[in-house]
C-alpha atoms as a PDB file:
ATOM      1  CA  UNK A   1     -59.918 -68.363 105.243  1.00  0.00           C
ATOM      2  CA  UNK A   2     -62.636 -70.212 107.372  1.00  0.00           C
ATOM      3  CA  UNK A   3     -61.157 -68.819 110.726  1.00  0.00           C
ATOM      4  CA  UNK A   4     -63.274 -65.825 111.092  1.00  0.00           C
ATOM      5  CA  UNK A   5     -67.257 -64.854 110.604  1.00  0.00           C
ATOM      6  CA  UNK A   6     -68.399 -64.622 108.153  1.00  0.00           C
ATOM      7  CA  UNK A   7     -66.423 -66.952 106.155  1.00  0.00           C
ATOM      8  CA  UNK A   8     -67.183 -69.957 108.533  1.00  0.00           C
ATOM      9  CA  UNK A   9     -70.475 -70.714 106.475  1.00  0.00           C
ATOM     10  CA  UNK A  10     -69.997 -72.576 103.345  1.00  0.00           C
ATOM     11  CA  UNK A  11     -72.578 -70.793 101.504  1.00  0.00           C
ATOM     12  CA  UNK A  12     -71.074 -67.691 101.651  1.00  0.00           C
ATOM     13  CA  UNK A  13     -67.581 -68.872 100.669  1.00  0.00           C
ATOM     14  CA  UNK A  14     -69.410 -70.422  97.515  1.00  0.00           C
ATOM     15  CA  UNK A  15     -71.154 -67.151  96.673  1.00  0.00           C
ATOM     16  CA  UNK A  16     -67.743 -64.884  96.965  1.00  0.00           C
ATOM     17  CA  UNK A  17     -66.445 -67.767  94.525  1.00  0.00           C
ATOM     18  CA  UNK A  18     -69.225 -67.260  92.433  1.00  0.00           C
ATOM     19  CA  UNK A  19     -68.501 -63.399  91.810  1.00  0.00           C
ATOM     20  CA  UNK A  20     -65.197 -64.186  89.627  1.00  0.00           C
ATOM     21  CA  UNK A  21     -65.540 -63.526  86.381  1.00  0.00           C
ATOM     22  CA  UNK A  22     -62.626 -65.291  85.016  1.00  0.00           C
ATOM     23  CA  UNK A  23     -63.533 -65.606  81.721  1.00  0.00           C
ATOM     24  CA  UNK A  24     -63.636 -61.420  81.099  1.00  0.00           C
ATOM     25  CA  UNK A  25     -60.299 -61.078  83.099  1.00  0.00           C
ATOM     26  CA  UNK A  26     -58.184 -63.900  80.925  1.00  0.00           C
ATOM     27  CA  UNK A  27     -59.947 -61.958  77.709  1.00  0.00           C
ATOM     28  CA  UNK A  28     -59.288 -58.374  78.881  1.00  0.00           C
ATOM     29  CA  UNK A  29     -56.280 -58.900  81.615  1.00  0.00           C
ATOM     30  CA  UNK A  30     -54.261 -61.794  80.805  1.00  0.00           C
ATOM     31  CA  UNK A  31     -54.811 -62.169  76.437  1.00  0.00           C
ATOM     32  CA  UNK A  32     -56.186 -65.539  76.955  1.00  0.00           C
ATOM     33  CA  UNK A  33     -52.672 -66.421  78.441  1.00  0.00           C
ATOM     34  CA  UNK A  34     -53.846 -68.513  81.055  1.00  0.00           C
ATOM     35  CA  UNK A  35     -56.159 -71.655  82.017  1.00  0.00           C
ATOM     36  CA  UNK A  36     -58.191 -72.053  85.001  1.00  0.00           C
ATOM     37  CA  UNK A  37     -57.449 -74.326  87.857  1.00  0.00           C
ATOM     38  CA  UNK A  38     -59.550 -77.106  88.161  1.00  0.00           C
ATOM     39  CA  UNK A  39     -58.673 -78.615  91.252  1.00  0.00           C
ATOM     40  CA  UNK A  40     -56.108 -79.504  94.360  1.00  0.00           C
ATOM     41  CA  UNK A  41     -54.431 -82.235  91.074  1.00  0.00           C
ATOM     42  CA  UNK A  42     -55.362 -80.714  87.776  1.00  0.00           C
ATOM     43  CA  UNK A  43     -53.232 -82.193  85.055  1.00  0.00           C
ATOM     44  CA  UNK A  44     -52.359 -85.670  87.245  1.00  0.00           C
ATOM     45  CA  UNK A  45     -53.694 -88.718  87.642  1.00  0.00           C
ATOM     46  CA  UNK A  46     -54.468 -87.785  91.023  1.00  0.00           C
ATOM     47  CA  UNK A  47     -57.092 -85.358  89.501  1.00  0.00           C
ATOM     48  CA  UNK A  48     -61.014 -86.283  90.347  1.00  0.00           C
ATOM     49  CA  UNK A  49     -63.541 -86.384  87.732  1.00  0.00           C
ATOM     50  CA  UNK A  50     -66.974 -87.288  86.943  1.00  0.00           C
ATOM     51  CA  UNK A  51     -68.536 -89.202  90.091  1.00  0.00           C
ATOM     52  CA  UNK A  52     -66.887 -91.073  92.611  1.00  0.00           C
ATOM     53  CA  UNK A  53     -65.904 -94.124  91.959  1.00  0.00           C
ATOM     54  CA  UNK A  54     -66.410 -97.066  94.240  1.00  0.00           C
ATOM     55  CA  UNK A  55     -63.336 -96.750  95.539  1.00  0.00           C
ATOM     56  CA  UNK A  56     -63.449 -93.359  96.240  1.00  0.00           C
ATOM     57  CA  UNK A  57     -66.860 -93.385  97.856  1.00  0.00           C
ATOM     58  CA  UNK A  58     -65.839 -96.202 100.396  1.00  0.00           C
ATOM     59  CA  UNK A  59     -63.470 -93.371 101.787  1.00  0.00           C
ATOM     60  CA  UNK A  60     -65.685 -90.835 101.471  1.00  0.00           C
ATOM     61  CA  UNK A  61     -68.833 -92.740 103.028  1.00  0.00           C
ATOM     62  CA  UNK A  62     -67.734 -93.318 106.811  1.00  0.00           C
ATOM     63  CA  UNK A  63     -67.372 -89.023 106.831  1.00  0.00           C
ATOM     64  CA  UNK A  64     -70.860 -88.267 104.843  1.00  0.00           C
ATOM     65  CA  UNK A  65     -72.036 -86.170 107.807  1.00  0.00           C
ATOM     66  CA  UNK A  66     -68.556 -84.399 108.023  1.00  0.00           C
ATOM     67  CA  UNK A  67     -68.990 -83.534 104.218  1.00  0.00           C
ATOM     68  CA  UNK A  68     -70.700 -81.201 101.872  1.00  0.00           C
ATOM     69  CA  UNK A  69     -73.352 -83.649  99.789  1.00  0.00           C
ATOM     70  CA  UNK A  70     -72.058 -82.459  96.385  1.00  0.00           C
ATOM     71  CA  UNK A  71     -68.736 -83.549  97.542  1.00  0.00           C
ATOM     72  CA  UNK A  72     -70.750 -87.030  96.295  1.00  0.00           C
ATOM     73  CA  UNK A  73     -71.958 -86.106  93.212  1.00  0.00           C
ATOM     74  CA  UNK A  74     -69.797 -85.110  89.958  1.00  0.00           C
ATOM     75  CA  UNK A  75     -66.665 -82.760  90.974  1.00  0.00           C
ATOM     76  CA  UNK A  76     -66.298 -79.434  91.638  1.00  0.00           C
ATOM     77  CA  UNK A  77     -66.172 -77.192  88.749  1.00  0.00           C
ATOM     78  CA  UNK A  78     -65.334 -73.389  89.158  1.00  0.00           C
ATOM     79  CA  UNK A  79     -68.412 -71.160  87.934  1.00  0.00           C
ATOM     80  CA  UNK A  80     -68.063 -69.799  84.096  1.00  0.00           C
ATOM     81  CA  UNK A  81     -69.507 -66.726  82.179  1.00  0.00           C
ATOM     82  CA  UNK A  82     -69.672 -67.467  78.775  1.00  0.00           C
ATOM     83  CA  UNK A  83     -71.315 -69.608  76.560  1.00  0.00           C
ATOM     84  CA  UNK A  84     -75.111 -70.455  78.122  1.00  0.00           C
ATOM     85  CA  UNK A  85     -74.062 -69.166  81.619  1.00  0.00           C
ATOM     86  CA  UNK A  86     -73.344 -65.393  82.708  1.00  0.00           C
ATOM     87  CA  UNK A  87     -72.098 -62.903  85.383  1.00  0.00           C
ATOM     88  CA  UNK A  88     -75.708 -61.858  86.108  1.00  0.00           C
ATOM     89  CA  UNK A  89     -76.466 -65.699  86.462  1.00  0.00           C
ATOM     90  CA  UNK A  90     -73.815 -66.698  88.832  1.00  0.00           C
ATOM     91  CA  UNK A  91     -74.843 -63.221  90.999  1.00  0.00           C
ATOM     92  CA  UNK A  92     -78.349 -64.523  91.063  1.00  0.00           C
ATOM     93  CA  UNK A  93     -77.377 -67.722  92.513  1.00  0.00           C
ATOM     94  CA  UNK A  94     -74.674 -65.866  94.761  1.00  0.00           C
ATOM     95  CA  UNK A  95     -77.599 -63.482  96.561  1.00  0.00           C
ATOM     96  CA  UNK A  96     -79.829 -66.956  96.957  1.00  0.00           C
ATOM     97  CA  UNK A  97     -76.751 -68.376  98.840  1.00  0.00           C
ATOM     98  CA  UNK A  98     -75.921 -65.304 101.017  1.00  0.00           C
ATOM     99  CA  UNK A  99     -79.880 -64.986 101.228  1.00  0.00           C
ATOM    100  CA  UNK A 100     -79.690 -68.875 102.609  1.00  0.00           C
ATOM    101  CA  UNK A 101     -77.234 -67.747 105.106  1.00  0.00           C
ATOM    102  CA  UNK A 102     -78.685 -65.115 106.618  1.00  0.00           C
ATOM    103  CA  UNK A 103     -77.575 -62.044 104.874  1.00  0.00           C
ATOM    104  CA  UNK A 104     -79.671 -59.457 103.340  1.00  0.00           C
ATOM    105  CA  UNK A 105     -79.449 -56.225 101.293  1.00  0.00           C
ATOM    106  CA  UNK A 106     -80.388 -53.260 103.250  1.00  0.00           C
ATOM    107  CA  UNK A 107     -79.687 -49.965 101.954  1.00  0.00           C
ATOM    108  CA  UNK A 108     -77.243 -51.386  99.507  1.00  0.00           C
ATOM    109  CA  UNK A 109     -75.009 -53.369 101.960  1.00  0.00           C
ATOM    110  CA  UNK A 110     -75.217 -56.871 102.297  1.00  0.00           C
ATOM    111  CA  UNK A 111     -76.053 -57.073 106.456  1.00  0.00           C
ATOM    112  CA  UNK A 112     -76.775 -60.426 108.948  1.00  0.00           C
ATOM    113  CA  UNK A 113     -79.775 -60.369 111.229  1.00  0.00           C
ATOM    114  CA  UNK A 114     -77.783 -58.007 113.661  1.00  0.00           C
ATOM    115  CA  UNK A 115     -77.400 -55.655 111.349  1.00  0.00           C
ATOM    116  CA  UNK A 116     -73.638 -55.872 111.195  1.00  0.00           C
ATOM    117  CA  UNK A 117     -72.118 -55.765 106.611  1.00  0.00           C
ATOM    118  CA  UNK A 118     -70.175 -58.050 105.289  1.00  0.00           C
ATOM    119  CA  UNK A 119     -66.706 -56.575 104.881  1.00  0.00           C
ATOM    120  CA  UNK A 120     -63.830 -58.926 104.249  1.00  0.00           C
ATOM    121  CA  UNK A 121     -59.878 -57.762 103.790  1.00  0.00           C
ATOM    122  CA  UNK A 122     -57.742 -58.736 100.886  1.00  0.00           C
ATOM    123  CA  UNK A 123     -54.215 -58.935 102.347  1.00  0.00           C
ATOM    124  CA  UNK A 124     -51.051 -58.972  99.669  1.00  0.00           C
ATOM    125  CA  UNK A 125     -47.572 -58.261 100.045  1.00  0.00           C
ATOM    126  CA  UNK A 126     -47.757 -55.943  96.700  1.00  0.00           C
ATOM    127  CA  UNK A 127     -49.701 -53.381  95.264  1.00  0.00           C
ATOM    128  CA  UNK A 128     -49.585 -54.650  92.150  1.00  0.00           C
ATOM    129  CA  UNK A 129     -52.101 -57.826  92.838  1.00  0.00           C
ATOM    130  CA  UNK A 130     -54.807 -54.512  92.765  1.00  0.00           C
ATOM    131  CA  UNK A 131     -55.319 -54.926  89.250  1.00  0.00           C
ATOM    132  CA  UNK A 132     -56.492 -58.591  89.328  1.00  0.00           C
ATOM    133  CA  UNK A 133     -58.845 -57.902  92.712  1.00  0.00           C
ATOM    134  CA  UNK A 134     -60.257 -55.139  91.573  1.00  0.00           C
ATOM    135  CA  UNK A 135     -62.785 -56.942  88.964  1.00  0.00           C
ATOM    136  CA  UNK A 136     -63.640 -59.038  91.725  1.00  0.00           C
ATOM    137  CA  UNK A 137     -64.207 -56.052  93.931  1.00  0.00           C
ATOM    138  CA  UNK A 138     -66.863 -54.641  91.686  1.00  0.00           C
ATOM    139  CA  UNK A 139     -68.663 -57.823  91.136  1.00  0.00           C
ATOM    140  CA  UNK A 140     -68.571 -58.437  94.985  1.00  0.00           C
ATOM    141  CA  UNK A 141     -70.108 -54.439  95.364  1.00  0.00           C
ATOM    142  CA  UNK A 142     -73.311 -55.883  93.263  1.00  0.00           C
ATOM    143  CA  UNK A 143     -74.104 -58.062  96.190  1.00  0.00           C
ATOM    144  CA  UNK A 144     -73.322 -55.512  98.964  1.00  0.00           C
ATOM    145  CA  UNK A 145     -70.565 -57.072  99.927  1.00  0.00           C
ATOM    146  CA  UNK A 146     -67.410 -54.871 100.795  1.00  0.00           C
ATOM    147  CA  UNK A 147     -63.756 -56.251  99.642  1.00  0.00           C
ATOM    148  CA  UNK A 148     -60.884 -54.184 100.713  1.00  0.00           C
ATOM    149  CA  UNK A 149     -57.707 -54.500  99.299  1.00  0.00           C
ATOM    150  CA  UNK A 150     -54.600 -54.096 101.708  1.00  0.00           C
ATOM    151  CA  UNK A 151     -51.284 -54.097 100.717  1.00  0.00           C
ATOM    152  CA  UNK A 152     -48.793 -54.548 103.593  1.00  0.00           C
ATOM    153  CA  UNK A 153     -44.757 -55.069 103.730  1.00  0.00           C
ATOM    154  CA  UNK A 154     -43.348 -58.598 103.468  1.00  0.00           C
ATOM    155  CA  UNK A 155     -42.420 -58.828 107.154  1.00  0.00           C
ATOM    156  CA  UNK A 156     -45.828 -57.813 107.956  1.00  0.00           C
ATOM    157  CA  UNK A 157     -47.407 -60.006 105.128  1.00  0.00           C
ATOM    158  CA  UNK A 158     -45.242 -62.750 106.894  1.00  0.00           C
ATOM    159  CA  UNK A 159     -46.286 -62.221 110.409  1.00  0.00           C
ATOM    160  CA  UNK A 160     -49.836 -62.014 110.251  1.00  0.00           C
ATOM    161  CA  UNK A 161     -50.052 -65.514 107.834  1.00  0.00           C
ATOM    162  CA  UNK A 162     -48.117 -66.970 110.801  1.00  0.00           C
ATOM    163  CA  UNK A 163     -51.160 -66.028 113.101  1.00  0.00           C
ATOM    164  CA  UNK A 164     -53.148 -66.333 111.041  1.00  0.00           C
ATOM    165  CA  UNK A 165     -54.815 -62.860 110.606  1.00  0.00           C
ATOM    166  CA  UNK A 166     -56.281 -62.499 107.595  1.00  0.00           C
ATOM    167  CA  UNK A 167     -59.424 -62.940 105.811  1.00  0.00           C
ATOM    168  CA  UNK A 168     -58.371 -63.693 102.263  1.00  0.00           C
ATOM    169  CA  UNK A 169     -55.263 -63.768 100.701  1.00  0.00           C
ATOM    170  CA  UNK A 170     -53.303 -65.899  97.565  1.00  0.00           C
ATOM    171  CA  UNK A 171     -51.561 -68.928  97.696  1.00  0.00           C
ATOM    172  CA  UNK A 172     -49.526 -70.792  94.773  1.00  0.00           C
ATOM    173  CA  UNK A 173     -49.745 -74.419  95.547  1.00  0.00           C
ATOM    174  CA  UNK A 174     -46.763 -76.210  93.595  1.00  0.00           C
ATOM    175  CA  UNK A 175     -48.717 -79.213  91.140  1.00  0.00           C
ATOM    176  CA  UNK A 176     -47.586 -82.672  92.352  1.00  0.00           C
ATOM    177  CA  UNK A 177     -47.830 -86.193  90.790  1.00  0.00           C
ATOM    178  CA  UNK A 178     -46.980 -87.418  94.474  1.00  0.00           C
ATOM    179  CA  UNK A 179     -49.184 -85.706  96.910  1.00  0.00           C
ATOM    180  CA  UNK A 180     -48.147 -87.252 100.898  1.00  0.00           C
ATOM    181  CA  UNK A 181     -48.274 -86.258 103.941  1.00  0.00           C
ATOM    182  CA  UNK A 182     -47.573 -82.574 103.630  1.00  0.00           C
ATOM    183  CA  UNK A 183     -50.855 -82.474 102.825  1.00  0.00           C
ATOM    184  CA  UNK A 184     -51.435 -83.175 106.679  1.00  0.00           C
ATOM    185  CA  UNK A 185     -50.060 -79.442 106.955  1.00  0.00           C
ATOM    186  CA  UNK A 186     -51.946 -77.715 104.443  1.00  0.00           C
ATOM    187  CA  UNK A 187     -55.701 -79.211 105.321  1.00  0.00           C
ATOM    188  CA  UNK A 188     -55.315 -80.870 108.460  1.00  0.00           C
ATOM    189  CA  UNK A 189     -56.984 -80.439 111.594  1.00  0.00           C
ATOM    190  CA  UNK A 190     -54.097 -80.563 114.392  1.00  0.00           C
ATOM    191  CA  UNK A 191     -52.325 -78.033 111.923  1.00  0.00           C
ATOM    192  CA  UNK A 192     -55.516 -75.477 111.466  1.00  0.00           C
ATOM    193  CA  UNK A 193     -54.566 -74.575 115.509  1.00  0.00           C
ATOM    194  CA  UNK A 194     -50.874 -74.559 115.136  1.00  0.00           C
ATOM    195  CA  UNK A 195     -49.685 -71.223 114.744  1.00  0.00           C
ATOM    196  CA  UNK A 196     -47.513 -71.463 111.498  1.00  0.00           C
ATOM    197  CA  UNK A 197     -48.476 -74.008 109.717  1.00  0.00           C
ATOM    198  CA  UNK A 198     -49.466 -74.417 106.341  1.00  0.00           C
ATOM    199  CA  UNK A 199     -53.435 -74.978 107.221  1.00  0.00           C
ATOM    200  CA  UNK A 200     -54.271 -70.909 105.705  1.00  0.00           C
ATOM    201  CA  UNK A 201     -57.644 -71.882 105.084  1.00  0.00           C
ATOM    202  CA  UNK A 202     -58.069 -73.262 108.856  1.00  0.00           C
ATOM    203  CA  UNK A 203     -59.786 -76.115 107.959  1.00  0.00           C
ATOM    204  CA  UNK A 204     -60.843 -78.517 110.429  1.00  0.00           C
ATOM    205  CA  UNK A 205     -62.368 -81.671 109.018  1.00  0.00           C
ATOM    206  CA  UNK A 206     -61.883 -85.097 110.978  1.00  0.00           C
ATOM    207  CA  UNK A 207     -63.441 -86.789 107.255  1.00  0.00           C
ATOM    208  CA  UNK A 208     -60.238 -84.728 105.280  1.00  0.00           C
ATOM    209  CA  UNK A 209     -57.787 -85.812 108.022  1.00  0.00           C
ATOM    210  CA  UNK A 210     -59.087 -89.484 107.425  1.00  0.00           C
ATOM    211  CA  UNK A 211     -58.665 -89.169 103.840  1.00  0.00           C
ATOM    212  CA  UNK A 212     -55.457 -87.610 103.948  1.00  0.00           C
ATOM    213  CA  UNK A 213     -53.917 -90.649 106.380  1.00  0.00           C
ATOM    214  CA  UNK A 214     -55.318 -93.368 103.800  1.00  0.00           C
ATOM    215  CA  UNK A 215     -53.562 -91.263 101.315  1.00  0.00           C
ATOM    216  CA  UNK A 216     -49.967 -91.085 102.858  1.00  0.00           C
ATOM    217  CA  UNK A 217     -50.431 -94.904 104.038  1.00  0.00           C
ATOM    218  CA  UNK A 218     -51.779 -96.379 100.768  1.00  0.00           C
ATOM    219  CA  UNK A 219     -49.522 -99.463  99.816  1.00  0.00           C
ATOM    220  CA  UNK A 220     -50.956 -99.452  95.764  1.00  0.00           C
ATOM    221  CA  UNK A 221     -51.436 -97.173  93.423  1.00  0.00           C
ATOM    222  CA  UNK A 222     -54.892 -97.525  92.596  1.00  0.00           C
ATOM    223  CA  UNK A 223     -55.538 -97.433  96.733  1.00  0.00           C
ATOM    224  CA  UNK A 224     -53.502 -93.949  96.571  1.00  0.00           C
ATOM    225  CA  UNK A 225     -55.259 -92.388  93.355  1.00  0.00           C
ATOM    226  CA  UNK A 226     -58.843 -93.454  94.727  1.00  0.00           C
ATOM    227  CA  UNK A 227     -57.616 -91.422  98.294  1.00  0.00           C
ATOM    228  CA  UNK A 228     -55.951 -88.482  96.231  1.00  0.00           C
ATOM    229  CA  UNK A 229     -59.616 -87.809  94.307  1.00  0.00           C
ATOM    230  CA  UNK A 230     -61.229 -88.548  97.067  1.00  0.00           C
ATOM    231  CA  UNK A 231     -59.341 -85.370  99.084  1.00  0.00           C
ATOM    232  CA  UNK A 232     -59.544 -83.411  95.636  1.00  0.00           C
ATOM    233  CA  UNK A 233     -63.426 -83.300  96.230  1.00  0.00           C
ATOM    234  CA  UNK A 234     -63.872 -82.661  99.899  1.00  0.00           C
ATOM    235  CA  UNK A 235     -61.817 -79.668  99.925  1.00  0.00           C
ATOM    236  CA  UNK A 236     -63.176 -78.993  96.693  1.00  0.00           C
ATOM    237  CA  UNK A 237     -66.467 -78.575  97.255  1.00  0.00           C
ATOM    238  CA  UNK A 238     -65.546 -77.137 100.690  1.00  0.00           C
ATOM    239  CA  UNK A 239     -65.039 -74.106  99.281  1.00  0.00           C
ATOM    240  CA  UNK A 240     -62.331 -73.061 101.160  1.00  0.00           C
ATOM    241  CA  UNK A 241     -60.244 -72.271  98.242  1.00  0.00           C
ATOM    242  CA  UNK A 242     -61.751 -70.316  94.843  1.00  0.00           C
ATOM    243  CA  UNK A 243     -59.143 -71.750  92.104  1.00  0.00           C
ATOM    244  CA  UNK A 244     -57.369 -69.000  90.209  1.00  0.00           C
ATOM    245  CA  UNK A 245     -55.173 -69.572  86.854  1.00  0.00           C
ATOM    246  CA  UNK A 246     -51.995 -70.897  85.838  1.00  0.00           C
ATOM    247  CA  UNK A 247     -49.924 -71.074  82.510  1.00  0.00           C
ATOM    248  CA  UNK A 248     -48.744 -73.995  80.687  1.00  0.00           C
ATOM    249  CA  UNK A 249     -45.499 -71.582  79.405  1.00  0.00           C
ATOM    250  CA  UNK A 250     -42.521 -69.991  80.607  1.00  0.00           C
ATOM    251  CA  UNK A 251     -42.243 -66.520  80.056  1.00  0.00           C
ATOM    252  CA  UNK A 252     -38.429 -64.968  79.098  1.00  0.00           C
ATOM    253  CA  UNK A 253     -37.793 -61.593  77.853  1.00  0.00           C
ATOM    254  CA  UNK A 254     -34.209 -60.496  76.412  1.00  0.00           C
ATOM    255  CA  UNK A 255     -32.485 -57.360  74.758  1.00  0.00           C
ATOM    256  CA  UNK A 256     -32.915 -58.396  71.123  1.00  0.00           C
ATOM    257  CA  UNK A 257     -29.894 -55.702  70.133  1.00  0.00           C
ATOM    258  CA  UNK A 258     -27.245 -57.297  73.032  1.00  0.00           C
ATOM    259  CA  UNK A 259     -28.174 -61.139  72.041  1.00  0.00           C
ATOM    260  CA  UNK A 260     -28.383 -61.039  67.937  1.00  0.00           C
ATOM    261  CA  UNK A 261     -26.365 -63.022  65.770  1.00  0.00           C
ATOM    262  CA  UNK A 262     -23.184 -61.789  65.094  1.00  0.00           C
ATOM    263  CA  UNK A 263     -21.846 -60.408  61.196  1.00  0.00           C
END
């Protein structure tokens, strides 16, 4: 959520990203049951990859002092842990960011220049999302940064995403082949200060909203693909979301003793 300090700065919204180990919790949590989300389109057509191409960079261009620079260089890619790269590596780059932004380690808690520790608030409407924060947690404690986990009731859950008062919290966006305006809701800027909307994040970009109208008002389909990448990288490397995991299966279970064949 980029509504309150400190999660206004890019860099530090990149560094909490960088302190999920996702590769230990889908081999010690989930049994290598799920894949990691790529982006806003994994799985589409709509998904970006690579550089931009021509067309996307024409609507990215006009907005290249509204945008992050790596939002024009290959796409986003959500840090790893195995093979050549590790947890201690993707710390290490973490502490240069938050380092970069003005925070510093003193006396084991990550502070700014007034003196003042970075402590964010995990809000859920269940107890039972502890298990999958609490790796994250731990990893965030190496940097001195303080993640609390708070549980609330659904009404309240409800009411503060309404007013938005939150720091962090999850959000299942359903995959799409046909991405349109609704999009307008989620990441655009007259909907970041409308109480209710769908802008969580509270981002406020006029480059995204300009992206977004090319997108609902394309007339072909290689105009609307080129706009749907094109918004798949700015938010991407905007940080405001860290991609989590989804599941390519439907789980069922059944009593095996009420459902067998008959004699």
């Amino acid at each position: 959520n980029t509504r309150r300090k400190p999660l206004d700065d890019i860099r530090v919204r990149e560094a909490l990203g960088l302190a999920v180990d996702y590769e230990w919790m889908n081999r010690q949590m989930f049994y290598g049951a799920y894949q990691r989300v790529r982006g806003l389109f994994g799985n589409t057509a709509c998904a970006a990859e690579g550089t931009p191409g021509p067309d996307e960079l024409a609507l990215l261009e006009p907005g290249r002092a509204q945008l992050p620079p790596a939002v024009f260089g290959p796409m986003y890619a959500p840090p790893r842990t195995d093979g050549e790269n590790s947890l201690r590596g993707n710390l290490r780059k973490a502490q240069a960011l938050l380092r970069e932004a003005g925070w510093t380690v003193q006396e084991g808690v990550l502070r700014n220049a007034q003196g003042e520790p970075l402590v964010l608030e995990y809000l859920d409407s269940a107890e039972v999302g502890a298990r999958v924060v609490a790796p994250w947690i731990r990893n965030l404690q190496k940097l001195g940064v303080t993640l609390r986990f708070r549980p609330v009731d659904f009404a309240l859950y409800q009411q503060r995403l309404r007013s938005f008062d939150f720091d962090i919290i999850s959000l299942a966006f359903q995959g799409t082949h046909n991405p349109g305006s609704e999009y307008a809701d989620i990441f655009g800027s007259e909907a970041a200060k409308t109480p209710d909307s769908g802008n969580y994040s509270g981002l406020a970009n006029p480059a995204v909203d300009r992206i977004i109208t090319r997108m609902v008002g394309a007339k072909t389909q290689p105009e609307f693909q080129a706009a749907c990448r094109a918004l798949d990288r700015a938010i991407s490397h905007s940080h405001v979301l860290i991609p989590q995991w989804s599941a390519s299966t439907h789980r069922m279970a059944y009593n095996a003793w009420r459902l067998q064949r008959p004699a």
